[in-house]
Protein backbone atom coordinates (compact mmCIF):
# COMPACT_ATOMS: atom_id res chain seq x y z
CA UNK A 1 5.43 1.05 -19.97
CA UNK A 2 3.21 0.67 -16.97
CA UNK A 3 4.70 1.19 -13.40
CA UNK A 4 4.43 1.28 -10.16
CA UNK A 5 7.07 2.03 -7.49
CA UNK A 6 7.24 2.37 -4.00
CA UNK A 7 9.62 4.62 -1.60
CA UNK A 8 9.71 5.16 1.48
CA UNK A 9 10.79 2.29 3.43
CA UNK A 10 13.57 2.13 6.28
CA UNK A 11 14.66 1.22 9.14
CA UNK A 12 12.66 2.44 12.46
CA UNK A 13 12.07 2.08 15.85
CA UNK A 14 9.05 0.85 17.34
CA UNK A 15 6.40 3.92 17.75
CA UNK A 16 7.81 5.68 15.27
CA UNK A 17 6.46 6.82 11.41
CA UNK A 18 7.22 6.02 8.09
CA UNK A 19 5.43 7.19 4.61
CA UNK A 20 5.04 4.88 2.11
CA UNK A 21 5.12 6.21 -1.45
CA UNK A 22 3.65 4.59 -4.80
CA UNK A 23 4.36 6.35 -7.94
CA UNK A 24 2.57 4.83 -10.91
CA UNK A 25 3.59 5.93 -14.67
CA UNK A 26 2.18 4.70 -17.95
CA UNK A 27 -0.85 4.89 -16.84
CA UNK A 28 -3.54 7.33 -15.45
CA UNK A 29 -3.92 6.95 -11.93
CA UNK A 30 -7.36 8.18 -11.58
CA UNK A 31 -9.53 4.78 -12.92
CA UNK A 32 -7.53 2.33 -10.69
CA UNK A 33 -8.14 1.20 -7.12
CA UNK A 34 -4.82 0.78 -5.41
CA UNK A 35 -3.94 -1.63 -2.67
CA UNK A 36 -1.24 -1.71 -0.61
CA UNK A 37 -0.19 -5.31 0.60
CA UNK A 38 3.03 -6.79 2.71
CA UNK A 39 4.72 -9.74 3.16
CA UNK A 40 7.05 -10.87 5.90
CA UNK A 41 9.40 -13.53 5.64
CA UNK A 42 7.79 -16.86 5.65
CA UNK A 43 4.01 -15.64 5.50
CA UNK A 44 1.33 -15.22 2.69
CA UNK A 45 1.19 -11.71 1.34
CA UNK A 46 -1.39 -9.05 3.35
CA UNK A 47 -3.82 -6.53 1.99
CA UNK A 48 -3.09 -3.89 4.30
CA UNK A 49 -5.03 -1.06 2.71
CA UNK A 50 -7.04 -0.08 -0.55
CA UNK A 51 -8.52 3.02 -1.64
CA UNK A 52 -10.94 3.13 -4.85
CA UNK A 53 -10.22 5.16 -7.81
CA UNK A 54 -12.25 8.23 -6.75
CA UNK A 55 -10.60 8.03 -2.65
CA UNK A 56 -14.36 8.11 -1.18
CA UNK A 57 -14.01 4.59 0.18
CA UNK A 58 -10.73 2.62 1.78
CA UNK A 59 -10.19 -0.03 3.80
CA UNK A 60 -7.62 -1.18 6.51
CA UNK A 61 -7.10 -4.84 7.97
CA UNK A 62 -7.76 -4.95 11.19
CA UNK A 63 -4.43 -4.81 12.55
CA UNK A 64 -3.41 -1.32 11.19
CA UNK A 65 -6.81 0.27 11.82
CA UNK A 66 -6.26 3.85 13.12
CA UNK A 67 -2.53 3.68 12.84
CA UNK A 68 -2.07 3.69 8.51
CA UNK A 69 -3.68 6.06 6.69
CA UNK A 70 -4.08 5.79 2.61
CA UNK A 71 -4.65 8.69 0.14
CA UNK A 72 -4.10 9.54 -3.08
CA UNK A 73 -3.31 12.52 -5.59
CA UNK A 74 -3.89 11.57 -8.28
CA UNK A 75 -2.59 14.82 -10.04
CA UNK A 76 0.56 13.24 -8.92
CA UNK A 77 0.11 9.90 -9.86
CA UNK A 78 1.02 9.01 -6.31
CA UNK A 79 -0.40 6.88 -3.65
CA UNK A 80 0.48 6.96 0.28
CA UNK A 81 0.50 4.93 3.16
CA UNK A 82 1.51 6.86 6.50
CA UNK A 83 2.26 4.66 8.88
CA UNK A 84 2.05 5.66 12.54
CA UNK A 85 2.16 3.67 16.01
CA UNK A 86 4.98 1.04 13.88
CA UNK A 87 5.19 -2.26 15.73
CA UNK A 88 7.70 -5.11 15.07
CA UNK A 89 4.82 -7.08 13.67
CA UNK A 90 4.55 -4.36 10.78
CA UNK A 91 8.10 -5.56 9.41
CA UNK A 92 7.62 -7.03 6.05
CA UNK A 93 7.61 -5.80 2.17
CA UNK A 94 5.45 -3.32 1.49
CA UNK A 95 3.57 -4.04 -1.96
CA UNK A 96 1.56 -1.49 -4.04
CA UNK A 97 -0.67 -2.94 -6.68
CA UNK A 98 -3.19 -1.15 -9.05
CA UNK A 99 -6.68 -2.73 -10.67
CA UNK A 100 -9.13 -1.28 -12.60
CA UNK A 101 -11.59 -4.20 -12.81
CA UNK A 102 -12.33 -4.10 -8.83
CA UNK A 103 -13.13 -2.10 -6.39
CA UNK A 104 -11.67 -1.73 -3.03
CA UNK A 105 -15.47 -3.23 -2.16
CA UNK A 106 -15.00 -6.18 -4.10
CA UNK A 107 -12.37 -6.92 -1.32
CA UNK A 108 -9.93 -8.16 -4.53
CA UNK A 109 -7.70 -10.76 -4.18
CA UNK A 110 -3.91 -10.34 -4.91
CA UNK A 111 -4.27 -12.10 -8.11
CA UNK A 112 -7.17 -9.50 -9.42
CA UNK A 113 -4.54 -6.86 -9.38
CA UNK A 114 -3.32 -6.12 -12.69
CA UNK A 115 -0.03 -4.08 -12.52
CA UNK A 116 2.47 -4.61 -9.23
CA UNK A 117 5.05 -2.93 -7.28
CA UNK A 118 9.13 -4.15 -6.59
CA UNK A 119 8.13 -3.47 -2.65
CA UNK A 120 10.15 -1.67 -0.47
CA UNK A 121 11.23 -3.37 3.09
CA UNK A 122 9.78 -2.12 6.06
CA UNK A 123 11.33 -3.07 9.65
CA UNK A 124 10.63 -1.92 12.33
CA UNK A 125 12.90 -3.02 15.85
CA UNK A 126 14.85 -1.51 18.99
């Protein structure tokens, strides 16, 4: 049964750090670019981050640029997301979401992912 599922969430205060987690089983990690998406209440769903199968290219929206950080092991069949310099605006659900036909260069859309996360809730507030 392919899987993914993320960890990591909470509750924190803005400035502070959380670690996102993606676990995949099922399936090997190592030919899939993963993306890392979020969604807050009343918006369109986000790609946040991505990071190609092989973790020599990734990309950030603007937004998060030089506060996330993505990497992979794929040993461990895990993908992160550390999350530093939180803001209120980063409160949402935190998607990951695997594809092996694209790239993170192909800039894929939501729907080109092939296997998605639950999401784990992210808020950040005072």
């Amino acid at each position: 049964q392919l899987q993914l599922v993320e960890s990591g969430g909470g509750l924190v205060q803005p400035g502070g750090s959380l670690r996102l987690s993606c676990i995949v089983s099922g399936f090997a990690l190592d030919y899939y670019a993963i993306g890392w998406f979020r969604q807050a209440p009343g918006k369109e769903r986000e790609g946040v981050s991505c990071i190609n199968s092989s973790a020599g290219w990734t990309y950030y929206t603007g937004s998060v640029k030089g506060r996330f950080t993505i990497s992979r092991d794929n040993a461990k069949n895990t993908v992160y997301l550390q999350m530093n310099s939180l803001k209120p605006e980063d409160t949402a659900v935190y998607y990951c979401a695997a594809t092996r036909r694209y790239d993170c260069a192909d800039y894929p859309h939501p729907f080109e992912y092939d296997y998605w996360g639950q999401g784990t809730q992210v808020t950040v507030s005072s």
